[in-house]
Protein backbone atom coordinates (compact mmCIF):
# COMPACT_ATOMS: atom_id res chain seq x y z
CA UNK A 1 -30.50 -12.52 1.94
CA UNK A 2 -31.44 -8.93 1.49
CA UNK A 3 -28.35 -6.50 1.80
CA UNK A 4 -29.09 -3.08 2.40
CA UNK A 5 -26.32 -0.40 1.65
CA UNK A 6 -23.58 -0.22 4.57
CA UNK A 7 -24.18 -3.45 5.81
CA UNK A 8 -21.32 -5.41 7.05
CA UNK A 9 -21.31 -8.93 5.51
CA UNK A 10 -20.54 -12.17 6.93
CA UNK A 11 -20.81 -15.58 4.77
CA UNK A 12 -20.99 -18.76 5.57
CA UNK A 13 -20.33 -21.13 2.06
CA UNK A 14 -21.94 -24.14 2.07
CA UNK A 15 -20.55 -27.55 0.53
CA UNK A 16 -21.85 -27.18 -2.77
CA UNK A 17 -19.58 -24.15 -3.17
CA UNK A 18 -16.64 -25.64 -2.98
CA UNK A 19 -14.52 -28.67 -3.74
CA UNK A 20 -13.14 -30.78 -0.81
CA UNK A 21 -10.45 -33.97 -0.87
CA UNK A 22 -9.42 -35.93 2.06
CA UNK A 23 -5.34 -36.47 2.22
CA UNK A 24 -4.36 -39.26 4.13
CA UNK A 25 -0.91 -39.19 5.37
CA UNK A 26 1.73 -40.53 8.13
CA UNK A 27 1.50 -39.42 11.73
CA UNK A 28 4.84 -37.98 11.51
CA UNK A 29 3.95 -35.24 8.54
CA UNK A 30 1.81 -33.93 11.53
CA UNK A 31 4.69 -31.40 12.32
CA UNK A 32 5.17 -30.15 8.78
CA UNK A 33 1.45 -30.37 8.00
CA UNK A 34 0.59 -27.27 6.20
CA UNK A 35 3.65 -27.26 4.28
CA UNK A 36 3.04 -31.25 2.75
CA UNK A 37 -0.38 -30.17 2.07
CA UNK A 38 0.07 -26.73 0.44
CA UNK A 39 2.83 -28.93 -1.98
CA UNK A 40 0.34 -31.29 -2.53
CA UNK A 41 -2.31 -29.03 -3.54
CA UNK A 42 0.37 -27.05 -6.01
CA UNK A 43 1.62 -30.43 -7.40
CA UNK A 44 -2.15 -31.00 -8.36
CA UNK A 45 -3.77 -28.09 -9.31
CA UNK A 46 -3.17 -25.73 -12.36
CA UNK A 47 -0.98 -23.01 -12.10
CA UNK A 48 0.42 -24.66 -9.12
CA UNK A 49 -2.36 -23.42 -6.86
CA UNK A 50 -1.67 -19.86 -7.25
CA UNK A 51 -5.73 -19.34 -8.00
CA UNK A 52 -7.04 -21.50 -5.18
CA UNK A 53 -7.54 -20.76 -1.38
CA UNK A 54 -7.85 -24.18 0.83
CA UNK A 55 -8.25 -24.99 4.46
CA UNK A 56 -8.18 -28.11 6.24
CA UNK A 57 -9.31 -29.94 9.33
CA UNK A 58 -8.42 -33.52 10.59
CA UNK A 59 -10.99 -36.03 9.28
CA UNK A 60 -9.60 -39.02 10.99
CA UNK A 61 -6.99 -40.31 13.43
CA UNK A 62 -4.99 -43.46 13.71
CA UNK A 63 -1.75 -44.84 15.44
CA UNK A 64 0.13 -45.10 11.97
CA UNK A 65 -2.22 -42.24 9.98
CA UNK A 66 -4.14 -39.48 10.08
CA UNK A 67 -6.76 -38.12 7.54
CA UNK A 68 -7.45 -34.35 6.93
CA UNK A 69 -9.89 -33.05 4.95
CA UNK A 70 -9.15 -30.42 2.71
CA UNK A 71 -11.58 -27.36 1.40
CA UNK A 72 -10.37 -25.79 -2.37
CA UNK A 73 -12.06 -22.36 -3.12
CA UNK A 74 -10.86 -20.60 -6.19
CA UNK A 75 -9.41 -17.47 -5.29
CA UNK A 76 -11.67 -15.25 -8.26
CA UNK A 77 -14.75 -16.95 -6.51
CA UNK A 78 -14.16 -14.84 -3.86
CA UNK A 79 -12.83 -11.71 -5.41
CA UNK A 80 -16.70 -12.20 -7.36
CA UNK A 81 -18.23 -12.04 -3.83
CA UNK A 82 -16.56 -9.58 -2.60
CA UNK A 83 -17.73 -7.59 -5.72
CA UNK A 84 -21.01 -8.31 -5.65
CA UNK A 85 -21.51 -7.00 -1.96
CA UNK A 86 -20.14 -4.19 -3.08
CA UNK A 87 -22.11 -3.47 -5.92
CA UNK A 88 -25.58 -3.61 -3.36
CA UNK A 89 -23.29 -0.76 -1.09
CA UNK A 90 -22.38 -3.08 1.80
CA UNK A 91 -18.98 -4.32 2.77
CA UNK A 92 -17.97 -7.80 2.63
CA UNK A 93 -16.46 -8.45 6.23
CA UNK A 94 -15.61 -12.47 6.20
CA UNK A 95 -16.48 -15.17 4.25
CA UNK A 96 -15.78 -18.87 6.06
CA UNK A 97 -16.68 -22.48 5.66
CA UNK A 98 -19.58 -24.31 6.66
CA UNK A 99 -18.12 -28.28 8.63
CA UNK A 100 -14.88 -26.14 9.09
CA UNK A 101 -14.78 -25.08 12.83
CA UNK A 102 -12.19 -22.87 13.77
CA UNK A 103 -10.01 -22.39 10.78
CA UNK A 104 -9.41 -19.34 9.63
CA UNK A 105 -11.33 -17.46 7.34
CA UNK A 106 -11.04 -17.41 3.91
CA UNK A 107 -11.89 -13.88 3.07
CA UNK A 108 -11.32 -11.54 6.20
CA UNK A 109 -11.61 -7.91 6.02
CA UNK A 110 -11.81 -7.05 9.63
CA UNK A 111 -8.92 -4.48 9.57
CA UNK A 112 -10.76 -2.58 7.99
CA UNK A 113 -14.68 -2.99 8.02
CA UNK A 114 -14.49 -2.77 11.92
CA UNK A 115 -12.10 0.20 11.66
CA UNK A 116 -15.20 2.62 12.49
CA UNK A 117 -15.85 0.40 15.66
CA UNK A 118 -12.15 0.89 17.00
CA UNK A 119 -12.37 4.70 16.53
CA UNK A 120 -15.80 5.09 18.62
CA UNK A 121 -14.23 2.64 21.74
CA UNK A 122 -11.66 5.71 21.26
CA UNK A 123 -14.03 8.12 21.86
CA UNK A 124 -15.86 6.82 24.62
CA UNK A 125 -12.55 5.83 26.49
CA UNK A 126 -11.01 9.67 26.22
CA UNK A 127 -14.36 11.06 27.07
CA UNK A 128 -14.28 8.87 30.13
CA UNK A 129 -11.02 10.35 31.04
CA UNK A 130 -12.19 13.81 30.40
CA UNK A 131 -15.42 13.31 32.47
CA UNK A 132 -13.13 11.96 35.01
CA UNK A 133 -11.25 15.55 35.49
CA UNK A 134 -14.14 17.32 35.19
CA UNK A 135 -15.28 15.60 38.49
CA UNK A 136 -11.92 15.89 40.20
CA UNK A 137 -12.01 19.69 39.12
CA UNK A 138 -15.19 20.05 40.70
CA UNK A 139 -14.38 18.26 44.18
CA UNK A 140 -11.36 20.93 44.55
CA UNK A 141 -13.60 23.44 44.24
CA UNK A 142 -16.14 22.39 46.78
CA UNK A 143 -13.08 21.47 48.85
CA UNK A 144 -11.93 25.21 49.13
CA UNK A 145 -15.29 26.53 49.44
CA UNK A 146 -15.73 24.44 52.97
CA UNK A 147 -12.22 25.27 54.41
CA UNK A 148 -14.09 27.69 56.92
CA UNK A 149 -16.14 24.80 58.65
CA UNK A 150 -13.93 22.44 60.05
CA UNK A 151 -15.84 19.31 60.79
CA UNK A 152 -17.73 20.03 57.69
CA UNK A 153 -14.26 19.84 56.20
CA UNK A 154 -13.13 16.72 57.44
CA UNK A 155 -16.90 14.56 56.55
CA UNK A 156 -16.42 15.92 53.18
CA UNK A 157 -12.78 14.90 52.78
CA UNK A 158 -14.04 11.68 54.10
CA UNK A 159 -16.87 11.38 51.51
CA UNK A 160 -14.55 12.86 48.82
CA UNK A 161 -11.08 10.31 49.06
CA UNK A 162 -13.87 7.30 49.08
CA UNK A 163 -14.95 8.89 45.88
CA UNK A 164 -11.26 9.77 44.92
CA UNK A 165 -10.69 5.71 44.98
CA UNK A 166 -13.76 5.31 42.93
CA UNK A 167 -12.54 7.96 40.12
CA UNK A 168 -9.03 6.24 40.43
CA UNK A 169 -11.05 2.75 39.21
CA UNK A 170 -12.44 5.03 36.84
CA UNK A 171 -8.99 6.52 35.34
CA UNK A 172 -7.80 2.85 35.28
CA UNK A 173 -9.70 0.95 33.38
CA UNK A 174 -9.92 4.21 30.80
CA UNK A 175 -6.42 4.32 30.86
CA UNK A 176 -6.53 0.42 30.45
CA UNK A 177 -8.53 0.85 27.31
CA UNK A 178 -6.97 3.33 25.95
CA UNK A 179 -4.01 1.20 25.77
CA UNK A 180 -6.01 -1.35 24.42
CA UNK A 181 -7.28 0.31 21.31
CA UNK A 182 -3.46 1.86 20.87
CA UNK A 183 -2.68 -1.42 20.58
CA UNK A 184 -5.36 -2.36 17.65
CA UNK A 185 -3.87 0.73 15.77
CA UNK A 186 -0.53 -0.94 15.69
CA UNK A 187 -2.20 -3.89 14.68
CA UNK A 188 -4.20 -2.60 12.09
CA UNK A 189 -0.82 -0.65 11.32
CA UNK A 190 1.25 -3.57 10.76
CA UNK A 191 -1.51 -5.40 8.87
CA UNK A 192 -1.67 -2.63 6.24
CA UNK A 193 2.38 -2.72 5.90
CA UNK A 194 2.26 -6.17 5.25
CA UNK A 195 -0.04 -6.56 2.19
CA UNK A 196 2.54 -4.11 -0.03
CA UNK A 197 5.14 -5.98 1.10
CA UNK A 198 4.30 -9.23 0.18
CA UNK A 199 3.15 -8.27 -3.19
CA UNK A 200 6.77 -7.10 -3.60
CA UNK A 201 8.42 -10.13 -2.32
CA UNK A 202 5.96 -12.29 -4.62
CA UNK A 203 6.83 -9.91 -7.80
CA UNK A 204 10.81 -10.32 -7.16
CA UNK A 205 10.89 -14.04 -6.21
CA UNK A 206 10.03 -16.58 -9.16
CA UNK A 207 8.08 -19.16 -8.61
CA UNK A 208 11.01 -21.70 -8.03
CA UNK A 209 11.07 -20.12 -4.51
CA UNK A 210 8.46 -19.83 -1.80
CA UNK A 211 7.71 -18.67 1.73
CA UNK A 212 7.25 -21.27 4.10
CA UNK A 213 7.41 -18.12 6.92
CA UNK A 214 6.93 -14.51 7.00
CA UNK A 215 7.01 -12.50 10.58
CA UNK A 216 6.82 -8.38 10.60
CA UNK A 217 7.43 -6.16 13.12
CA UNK A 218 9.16 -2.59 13.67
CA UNK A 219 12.34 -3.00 11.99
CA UNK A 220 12.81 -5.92 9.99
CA UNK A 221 10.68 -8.81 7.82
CA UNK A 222 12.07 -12.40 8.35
CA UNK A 223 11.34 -14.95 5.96
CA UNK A 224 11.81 -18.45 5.59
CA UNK A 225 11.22 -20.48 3.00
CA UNK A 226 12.77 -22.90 0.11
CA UNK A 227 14.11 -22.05 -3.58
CA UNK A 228 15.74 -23.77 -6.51
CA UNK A 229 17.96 -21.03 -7.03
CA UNK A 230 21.34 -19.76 -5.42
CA UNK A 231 20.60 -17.90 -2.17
CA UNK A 232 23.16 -15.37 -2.71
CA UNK A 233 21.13 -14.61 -6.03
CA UNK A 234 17.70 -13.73 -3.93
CA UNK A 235 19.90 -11.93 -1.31
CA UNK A 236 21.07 -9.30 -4.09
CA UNK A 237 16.97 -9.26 -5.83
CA UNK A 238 15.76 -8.06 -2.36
CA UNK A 239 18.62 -5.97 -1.98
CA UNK A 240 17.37 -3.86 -4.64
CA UNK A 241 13.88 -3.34 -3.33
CA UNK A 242 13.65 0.23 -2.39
CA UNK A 243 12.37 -0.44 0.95
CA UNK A 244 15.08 -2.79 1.98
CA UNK A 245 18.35 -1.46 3.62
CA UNK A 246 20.13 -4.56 4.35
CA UNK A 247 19.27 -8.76 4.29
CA UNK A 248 21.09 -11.18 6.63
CA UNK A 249 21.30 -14.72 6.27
CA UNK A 250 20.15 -16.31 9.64
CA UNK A 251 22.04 -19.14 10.08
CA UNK A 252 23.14 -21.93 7.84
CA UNK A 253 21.89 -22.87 3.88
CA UNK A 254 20.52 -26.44 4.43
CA UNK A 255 19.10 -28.51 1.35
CA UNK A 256 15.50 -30.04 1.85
CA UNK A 257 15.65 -33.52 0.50
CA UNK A 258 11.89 -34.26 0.54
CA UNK A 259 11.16 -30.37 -1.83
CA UNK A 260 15.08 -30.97 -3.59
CA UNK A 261 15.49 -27.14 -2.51
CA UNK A 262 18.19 -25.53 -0.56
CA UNK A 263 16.13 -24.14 2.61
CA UNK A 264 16.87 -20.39 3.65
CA UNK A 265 16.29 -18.19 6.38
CA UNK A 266 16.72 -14.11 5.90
CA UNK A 267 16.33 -11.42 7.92
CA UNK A 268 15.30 -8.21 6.40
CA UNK A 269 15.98 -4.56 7.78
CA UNK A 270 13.62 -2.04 6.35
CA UNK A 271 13.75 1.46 5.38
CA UNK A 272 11.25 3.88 3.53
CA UNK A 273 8.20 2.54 5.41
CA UNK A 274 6.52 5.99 4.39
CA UNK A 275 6.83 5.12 0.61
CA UNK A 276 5.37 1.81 1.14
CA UNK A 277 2.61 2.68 3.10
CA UNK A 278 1.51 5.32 0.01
């Protein structure tokens, strides 16, 4: 494929590229599925899986069992990719599987290869508004210029509030998109938050604890997950982080007899965003 500088870059990997193993496992793990198989895959893979990316997909369905098939990537196969398109000056924008409909991708870097995209709907949508009051502008003008000529007057202020509903549809669905691409920002926002965040979480928790969970918003992280350690003793290691101001336990400490972990849910309140986001 011949990649041209700025070109935005989406792969498809075929099955030579990477490994795949089909798990077959009761109907019940259905509800915990992701979690048995991410154990699985850490239980037989070095390092714990820590270098490999997988997706699955059901293979096969049964009263008593279902099979899923499972895609391994290693993670510096992709990291080599997304190198390589850069080297040739293009941007690598996703790279997914081929047989894997509909799972996610395993390289996506929408947020911010489409950024450019976002910002031009921006444009268009407040030059739509400003079009919009240049016309409005103009029909007051015209409006006073006929205020001498009565029935003149009243077929143009017919012609114009027909028009006036027409600019309202106008303002609308400008006003609609503008509230629509605010909405992307945030997105894109809270996307860009996250990635320091959880480099900081993986840095302070050992690797006798993981996240089963992670949800962001405004004011606080909340995590769930399992650990071999005390939960009081992860409380005080986030505590420290400089972007933390406070962590709540949500509920009771329950221990997970299929991991032998105590399960844990926190809530985090943040502070120094700013500091993070540098």
């Amino acid at each position: 494929m011949a990649i041209k500088t700025g070109d935005l870059i989406d792969l498809e990997l075929g099955e030579p590229l990477f490994l795949t193993k089909r798990i077959p496992l009761p109907v019940a793990a259905k509800k915990n599925l992701n979690k048995i198989i991410d154990m699985q895959i850490k239980q037989s893979t070095p390092g714990r899986g820590e270098n490999v990316v997988w997706r699955s997909i059901f293979a096969n369905k049964s009263k008593q069992e279902i099979e899923v098939r499972v895609a391994l990537v290693k993670r510096p196969v992709l990291v080599k990719l997304e190198a390589d398109v850069a080297a040739r000056g293009a941007q690598l924008r996703t790279v997914r599987l081929a047989n894997f409909p509909r799972v996610k991708p395993l390289l996506d870097n929408r947020q911010t290869t489409d950024r450019g995209r976002r910002f031009w709907s921006y444009i268009i949508a407040s030059a739509s508004v400003v079009f919009c009051m240049l016309i409005l502008v103009q029909t007051s003008a015209n409006l006073k210029a006929q205020n001498n000529q009565v029935q003149l007057l009243q077929d143009k202020k017919t012609s114009l509030e027909r028009e006036a509903v027409q600019l309202r549809k106008r303002l609308d669905q400008s006003n609609a998109n503008f509230a629509e691409i605010s909405q992307d920002i945030h997105l894109f926002e809270a996307g860009f938050l996250r990635l320091p965040l959880i480099l900081d979480l993986t840095q302070t928790l050992d690797d006798s604890t993981w996240i089963s969970n992670l949800s962001l918003n405004t004011e606080a992280l909340n995590i769930s997950g399992f650990s071999g350690r005390e939960i009081t003793t992860i409380i005080s290691d986030l505590r420290a982080l400089s972007w933390v101001s406070g962590v709540e336990l949500q509920g009771p400490i329950s221990f997970d007899s299929f991991s032998r972990r105590n399960r844990f849910d926190l809530s985090i309140e943040l502070e120094g965003m700013e500091d993070i986001a540098k």
